[in-house]
Protein backbone atom coordinates (compact mmCIF):
# COMPACT_ATOMS: atom_id res chain seq x y z
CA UNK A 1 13.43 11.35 10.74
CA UNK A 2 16.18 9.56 8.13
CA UNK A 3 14.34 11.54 5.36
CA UNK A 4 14.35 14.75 7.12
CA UNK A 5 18.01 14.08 8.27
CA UNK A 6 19.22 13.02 4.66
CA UNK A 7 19.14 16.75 3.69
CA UNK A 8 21.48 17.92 5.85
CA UNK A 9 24.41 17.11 4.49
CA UNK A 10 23.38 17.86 0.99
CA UNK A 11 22.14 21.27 1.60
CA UNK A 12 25.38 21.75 3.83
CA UNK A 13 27.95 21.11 1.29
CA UNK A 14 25.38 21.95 -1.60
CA UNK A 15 25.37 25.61 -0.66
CA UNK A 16 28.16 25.99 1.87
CA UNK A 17 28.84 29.39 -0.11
CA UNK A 18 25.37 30.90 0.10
CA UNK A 19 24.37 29.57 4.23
CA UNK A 20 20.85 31.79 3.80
CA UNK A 21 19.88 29.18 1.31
CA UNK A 22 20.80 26.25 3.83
CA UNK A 23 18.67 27.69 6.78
CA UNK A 24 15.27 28.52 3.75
CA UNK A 25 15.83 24.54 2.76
CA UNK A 26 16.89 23.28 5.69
CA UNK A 27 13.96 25.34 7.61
CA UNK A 28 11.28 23.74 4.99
CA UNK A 29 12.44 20.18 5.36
CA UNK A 30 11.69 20.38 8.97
CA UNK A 31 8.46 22.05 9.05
CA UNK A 32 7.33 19.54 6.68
CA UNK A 33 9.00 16.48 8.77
CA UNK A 34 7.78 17.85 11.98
CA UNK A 35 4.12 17.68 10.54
CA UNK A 36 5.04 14.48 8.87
CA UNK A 37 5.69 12.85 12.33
CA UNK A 38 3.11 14.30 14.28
CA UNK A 39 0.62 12.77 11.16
CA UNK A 40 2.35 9.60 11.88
CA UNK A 41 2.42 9.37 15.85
CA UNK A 42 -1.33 10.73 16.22
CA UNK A 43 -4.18 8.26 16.82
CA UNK A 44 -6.29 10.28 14.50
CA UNK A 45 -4.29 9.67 11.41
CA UNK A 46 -3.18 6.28 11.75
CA UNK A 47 -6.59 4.74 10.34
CA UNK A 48 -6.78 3.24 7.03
CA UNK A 49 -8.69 6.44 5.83
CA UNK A 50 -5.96 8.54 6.09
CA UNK A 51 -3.44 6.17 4.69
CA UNK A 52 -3.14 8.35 1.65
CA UNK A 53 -2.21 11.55 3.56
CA UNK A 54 0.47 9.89 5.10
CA UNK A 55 2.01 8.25 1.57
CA UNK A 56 1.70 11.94 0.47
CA UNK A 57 3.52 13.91 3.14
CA UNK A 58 6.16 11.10 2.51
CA UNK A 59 5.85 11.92 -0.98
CA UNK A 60 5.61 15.82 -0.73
CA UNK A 61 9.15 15.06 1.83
CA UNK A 62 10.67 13.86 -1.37
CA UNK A 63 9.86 16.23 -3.94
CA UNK A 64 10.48 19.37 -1.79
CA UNK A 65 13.89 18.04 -2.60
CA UNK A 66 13.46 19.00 -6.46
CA UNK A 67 13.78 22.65 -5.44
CA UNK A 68 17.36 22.65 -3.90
CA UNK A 69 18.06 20.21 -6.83
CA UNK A 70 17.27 22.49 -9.32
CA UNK A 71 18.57 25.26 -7.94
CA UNK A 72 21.98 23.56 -7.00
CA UNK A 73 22.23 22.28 -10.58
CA UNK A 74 21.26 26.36 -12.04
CA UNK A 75 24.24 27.76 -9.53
CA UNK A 76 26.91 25.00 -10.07
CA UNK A 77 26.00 24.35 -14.16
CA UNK A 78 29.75 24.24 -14.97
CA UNK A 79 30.46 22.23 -12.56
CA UNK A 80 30.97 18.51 -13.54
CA UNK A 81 30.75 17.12 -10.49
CA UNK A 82 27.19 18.24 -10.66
CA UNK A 83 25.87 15.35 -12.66
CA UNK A 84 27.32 12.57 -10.35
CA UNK A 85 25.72 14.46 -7.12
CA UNK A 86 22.23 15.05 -8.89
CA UNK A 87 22.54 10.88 -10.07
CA UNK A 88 23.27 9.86 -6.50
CA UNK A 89 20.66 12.35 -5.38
CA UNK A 90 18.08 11.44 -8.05
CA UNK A 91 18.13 7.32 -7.19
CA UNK A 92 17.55 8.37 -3.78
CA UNK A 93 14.42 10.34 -4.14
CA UNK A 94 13.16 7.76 -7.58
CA UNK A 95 13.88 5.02 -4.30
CA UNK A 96 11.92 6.74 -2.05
CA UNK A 97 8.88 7.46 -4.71
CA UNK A 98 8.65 4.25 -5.60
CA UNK A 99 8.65 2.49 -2.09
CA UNK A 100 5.84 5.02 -1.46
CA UNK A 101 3.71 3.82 -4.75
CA UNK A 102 4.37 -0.24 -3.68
CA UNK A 103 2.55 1.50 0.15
CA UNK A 104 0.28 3.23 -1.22
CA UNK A 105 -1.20 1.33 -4.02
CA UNK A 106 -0.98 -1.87 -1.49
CA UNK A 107 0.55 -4.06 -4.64
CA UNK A 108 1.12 -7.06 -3.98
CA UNK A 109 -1.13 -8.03 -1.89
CA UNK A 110 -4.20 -6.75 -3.42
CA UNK A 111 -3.67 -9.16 -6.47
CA UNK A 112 -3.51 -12.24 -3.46
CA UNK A 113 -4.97 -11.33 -0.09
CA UNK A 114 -4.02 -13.23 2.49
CA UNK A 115 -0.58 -14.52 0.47
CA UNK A 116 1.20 -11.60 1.60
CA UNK A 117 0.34 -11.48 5.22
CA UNK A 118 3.88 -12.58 6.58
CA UNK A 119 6.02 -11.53 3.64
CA UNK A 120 6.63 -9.20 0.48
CA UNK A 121 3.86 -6.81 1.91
CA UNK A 122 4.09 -3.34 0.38
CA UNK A 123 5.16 -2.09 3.53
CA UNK A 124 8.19 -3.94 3.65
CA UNK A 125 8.79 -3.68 -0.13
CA UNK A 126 8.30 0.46 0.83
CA UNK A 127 11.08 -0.18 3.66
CA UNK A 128 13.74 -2.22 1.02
CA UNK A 129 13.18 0.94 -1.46
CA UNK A 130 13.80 3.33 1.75
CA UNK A 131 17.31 0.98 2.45
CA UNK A 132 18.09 1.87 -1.19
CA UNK A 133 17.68 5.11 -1.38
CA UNK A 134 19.51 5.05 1.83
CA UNK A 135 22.63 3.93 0.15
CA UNK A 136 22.23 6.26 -2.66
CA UNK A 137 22.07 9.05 -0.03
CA UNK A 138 24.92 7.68 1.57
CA UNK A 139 27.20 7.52 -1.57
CA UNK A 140 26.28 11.29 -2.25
CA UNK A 141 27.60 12.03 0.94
CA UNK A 142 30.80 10.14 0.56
CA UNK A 143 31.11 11.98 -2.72
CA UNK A 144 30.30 15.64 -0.66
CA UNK A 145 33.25 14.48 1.88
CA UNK A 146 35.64 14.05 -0.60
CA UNK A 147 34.32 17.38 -3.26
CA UNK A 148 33.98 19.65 0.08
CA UNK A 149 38.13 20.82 0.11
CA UNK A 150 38.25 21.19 -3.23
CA UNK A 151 35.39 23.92 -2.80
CA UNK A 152 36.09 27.58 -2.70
CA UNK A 153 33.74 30.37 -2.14
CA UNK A 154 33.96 33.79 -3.46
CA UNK A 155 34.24 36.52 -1.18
């Protein structure tokens, strides 16, 4: 739900100008998250066997965010203030990508089993990366606040 929730804002303020694009990305995110959560709340999927589906719909979650990305960067190109949005923006999702490698490649604890039971499992080094790009999110959105007046559309 953060994930899906984290593109609000960005897609808000992103294309504030164009609001078809917000409802196509803003639609997508969704539709993905809602199948995302369903994956994770069923009985059927929460298995070891399907531990790799769920690491990839986190995964596919993250990259569906290269679209608006690139597209934001292709409408706003002179803007400056593009680079610092796509940095914030870009730790986020790196954050995110590599928390899901540390889950899905189990690392540490398949160099040690049994060292990592209570502590620096790669589901809690997944959650610190989540935290981080948390915070990168969340400076991206301070940034939109504070960009958002100075932002004029064209009629």
């Amino acid at each position: 739900v953060m994930i899906i929730t984290s593109y609000f804002p960005a897609m808000y303020y992103i294309f504030q100008c164009t609001p078809h694009w917000q409802v196509v990305y803003l639609t997508g995110i969704t539709i993905i998250g809602i199948c995302t959560i369903f994956t994770l709340l069923s009985p059927a999927f929460s298995t070891g066997k399907y531990r790799p589906l769920r690491a990839m719909l986190f995964v596919s979650m993250g990259l569906l965010g290269l679209i608006p990305a690139v597209h934001a960067v292709v409408v706003n190109w002179d803007d400056p203030d593009r680079n610092v949005t796509l940095a914030y923006e870009s730790v986020m999702a790196l954050s995110y990508l590599t928390g899901t490698m540390f889950y899905v490649c189990r690392i540490p604890e398949r160099w040690n089993p049994g060292f990592f039971d209570l502590a620096g499992q790669s589901h809690q080094i997944f959650h610190v990366f989540v935290v981080l790009g948390a915070l990168a999110h969340y400076g991206a959105a301070q940034f939109f606040l504070r960009y958002r007046g100075q932002m004029e559309c064209d009629k």
